[in-house]
PDB file of N, CA and C in Angstrom:
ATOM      1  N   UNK A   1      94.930  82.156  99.915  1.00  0.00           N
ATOM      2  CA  UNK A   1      95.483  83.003 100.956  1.00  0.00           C
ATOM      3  C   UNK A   1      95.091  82.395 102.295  1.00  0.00           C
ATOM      4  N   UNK A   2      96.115  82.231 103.262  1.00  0.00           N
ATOM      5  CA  UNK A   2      95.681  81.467 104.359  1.00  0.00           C
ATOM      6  C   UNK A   2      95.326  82.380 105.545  1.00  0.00           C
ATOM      7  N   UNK A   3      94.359  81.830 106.748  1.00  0.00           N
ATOM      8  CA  UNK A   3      94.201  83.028 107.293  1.00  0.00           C
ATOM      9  C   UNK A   3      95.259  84.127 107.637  1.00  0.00           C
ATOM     10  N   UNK A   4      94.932  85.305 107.806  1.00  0.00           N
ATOM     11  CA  UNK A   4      95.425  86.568 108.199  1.00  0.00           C
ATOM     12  C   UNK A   4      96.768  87.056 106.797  1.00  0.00           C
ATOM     13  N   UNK A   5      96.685  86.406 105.974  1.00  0.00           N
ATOM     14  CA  UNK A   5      97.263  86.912 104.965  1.00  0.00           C
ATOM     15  C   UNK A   5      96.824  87.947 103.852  1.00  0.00           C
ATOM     16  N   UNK A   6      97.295  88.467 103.196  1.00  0.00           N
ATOM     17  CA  UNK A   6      96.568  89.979 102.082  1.00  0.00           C
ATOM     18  C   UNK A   6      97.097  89.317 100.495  1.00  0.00           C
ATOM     19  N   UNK A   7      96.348  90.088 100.323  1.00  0.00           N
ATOM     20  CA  UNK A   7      96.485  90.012  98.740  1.00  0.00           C
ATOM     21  C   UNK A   7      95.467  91.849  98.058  1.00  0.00           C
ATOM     22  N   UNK A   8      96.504  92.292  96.984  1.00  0.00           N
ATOM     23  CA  UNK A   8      96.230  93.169  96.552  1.00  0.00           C
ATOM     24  C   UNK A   8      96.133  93.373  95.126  1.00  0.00           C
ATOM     25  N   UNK A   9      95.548  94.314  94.288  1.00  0.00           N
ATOM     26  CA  UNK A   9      95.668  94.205  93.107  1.00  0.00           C
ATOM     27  C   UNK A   9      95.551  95.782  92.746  1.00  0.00           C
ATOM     28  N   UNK A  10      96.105  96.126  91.959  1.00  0.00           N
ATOM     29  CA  UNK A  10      95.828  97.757  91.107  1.00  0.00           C
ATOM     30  C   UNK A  10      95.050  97.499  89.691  1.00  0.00           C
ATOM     31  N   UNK A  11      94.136  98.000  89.822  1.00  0.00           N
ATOM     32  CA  UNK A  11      93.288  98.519  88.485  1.00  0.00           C
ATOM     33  C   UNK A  11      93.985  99.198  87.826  1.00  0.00           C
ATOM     34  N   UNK A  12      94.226  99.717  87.042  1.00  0.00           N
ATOM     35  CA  UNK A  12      94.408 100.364  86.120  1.00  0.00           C
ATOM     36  C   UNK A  12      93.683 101.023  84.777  1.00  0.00           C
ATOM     37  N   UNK A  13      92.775 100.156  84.005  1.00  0.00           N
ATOM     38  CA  UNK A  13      91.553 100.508  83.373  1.00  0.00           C
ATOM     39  C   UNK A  13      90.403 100.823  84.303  1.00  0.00           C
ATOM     40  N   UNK A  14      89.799 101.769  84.031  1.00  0.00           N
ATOM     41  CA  UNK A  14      88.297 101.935  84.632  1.00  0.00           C
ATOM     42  C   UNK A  14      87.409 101.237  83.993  1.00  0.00           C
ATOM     43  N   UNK A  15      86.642 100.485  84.139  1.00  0.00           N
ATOM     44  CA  UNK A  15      85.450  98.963  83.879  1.00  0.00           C
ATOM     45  C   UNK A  15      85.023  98.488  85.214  1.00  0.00           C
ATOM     46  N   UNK A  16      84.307  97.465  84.669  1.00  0.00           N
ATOM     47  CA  UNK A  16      83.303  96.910  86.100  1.00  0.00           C
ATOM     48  C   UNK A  16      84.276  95.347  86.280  1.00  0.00           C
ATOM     49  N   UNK A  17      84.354  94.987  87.589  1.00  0.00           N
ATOM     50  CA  UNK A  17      85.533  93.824  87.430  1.00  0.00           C
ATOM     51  C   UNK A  17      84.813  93.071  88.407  1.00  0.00           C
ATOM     52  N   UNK A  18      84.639  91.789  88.190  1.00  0.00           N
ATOM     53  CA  UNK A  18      83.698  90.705  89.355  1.00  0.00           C
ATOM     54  C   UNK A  18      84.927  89.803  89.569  1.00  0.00           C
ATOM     55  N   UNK A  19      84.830  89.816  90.814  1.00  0.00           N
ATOM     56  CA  UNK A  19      85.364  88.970  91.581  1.00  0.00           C
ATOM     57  C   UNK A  19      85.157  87.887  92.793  1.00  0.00           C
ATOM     58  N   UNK A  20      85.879  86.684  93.209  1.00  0.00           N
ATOM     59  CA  UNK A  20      85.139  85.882  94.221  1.00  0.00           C
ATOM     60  C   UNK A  20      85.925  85.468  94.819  1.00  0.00           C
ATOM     61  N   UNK A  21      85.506  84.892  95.966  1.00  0.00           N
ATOM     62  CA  UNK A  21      86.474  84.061  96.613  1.00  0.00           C
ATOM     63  C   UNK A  21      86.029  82.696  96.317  1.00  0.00           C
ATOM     64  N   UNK A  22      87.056  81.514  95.745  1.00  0.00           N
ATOM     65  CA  UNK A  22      86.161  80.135  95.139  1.00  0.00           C
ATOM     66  C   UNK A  22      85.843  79.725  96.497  1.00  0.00           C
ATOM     67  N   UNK A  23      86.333  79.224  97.268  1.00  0.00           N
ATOM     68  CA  UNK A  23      85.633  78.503  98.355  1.00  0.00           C
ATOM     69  C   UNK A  23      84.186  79.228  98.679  1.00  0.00           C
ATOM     70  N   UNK A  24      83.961  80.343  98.684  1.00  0.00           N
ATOM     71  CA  UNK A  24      82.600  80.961  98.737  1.00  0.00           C
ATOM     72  C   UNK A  24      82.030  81.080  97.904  1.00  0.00           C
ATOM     73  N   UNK A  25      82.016  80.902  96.449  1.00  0.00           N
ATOM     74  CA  UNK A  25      81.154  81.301  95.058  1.00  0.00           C
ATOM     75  C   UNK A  25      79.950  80.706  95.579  1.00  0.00           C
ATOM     76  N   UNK A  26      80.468  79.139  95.744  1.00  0.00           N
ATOM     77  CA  UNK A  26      78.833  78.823  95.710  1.00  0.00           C
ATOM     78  C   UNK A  26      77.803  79.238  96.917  1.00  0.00           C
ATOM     79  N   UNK A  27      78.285  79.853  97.595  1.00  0.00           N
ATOM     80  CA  UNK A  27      77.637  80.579  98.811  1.00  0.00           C
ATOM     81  C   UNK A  27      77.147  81.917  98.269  1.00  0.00           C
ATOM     82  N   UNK A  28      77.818  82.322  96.764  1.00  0.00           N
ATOM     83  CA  UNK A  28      77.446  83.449  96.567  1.00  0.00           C
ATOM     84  C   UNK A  28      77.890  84.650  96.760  1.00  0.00           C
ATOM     85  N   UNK A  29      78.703  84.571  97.712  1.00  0.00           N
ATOM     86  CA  UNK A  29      79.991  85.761  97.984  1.00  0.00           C
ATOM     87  C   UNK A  29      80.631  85.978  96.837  1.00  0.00           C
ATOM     88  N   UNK A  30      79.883  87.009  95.947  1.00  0.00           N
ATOM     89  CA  UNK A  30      80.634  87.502  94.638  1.00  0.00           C
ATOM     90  C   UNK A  30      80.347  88.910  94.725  1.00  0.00           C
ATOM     91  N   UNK A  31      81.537  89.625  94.219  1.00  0.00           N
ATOM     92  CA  UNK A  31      81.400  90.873  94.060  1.00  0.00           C
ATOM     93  C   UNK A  31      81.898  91.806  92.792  1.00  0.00           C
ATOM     94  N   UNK A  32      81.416  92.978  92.573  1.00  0.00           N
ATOM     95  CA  UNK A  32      82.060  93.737  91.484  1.00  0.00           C
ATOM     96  C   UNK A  32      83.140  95.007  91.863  1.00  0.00           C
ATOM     97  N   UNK A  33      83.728  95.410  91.722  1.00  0.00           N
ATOM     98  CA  UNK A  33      84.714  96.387  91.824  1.00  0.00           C
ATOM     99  C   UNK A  33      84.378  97.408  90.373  1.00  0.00           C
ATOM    100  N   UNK A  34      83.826  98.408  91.046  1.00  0.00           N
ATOM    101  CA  UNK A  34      84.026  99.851  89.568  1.00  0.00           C
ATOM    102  C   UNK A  34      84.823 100.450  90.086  1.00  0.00           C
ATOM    103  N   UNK A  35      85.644 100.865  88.475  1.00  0.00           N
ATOM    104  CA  UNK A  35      86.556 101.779  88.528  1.00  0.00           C
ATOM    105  C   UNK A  35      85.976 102.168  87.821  1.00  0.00           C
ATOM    106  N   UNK A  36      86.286 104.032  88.048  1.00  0.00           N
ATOM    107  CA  UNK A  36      85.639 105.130  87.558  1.00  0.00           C
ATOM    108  C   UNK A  36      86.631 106.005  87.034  1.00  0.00           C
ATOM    109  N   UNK A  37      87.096 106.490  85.881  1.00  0.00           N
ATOM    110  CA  UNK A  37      88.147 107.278  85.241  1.00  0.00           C
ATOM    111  C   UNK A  37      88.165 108.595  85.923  1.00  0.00           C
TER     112      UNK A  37
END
């Protein structure tokens, strides 16, 4: 995604979902997303 652009996604199952941005992983910028039913 280049700057100032979006990106979206819908869950649909409730679970724990990790996600990253690759250019940042190895910086560690990782995160989880819960969905809760």
């Amino acid at each position: 995604i280049r700057g100032g652009g979006r990106w979206s996604y819908q869950f649909n199952l409730p679970g724990e979902y990790r996600y990253c941005c690759v250019p940042h992983e190895l910086a560690g910028m990782v995160a989880t997303v819960v969905v809760e039913p």
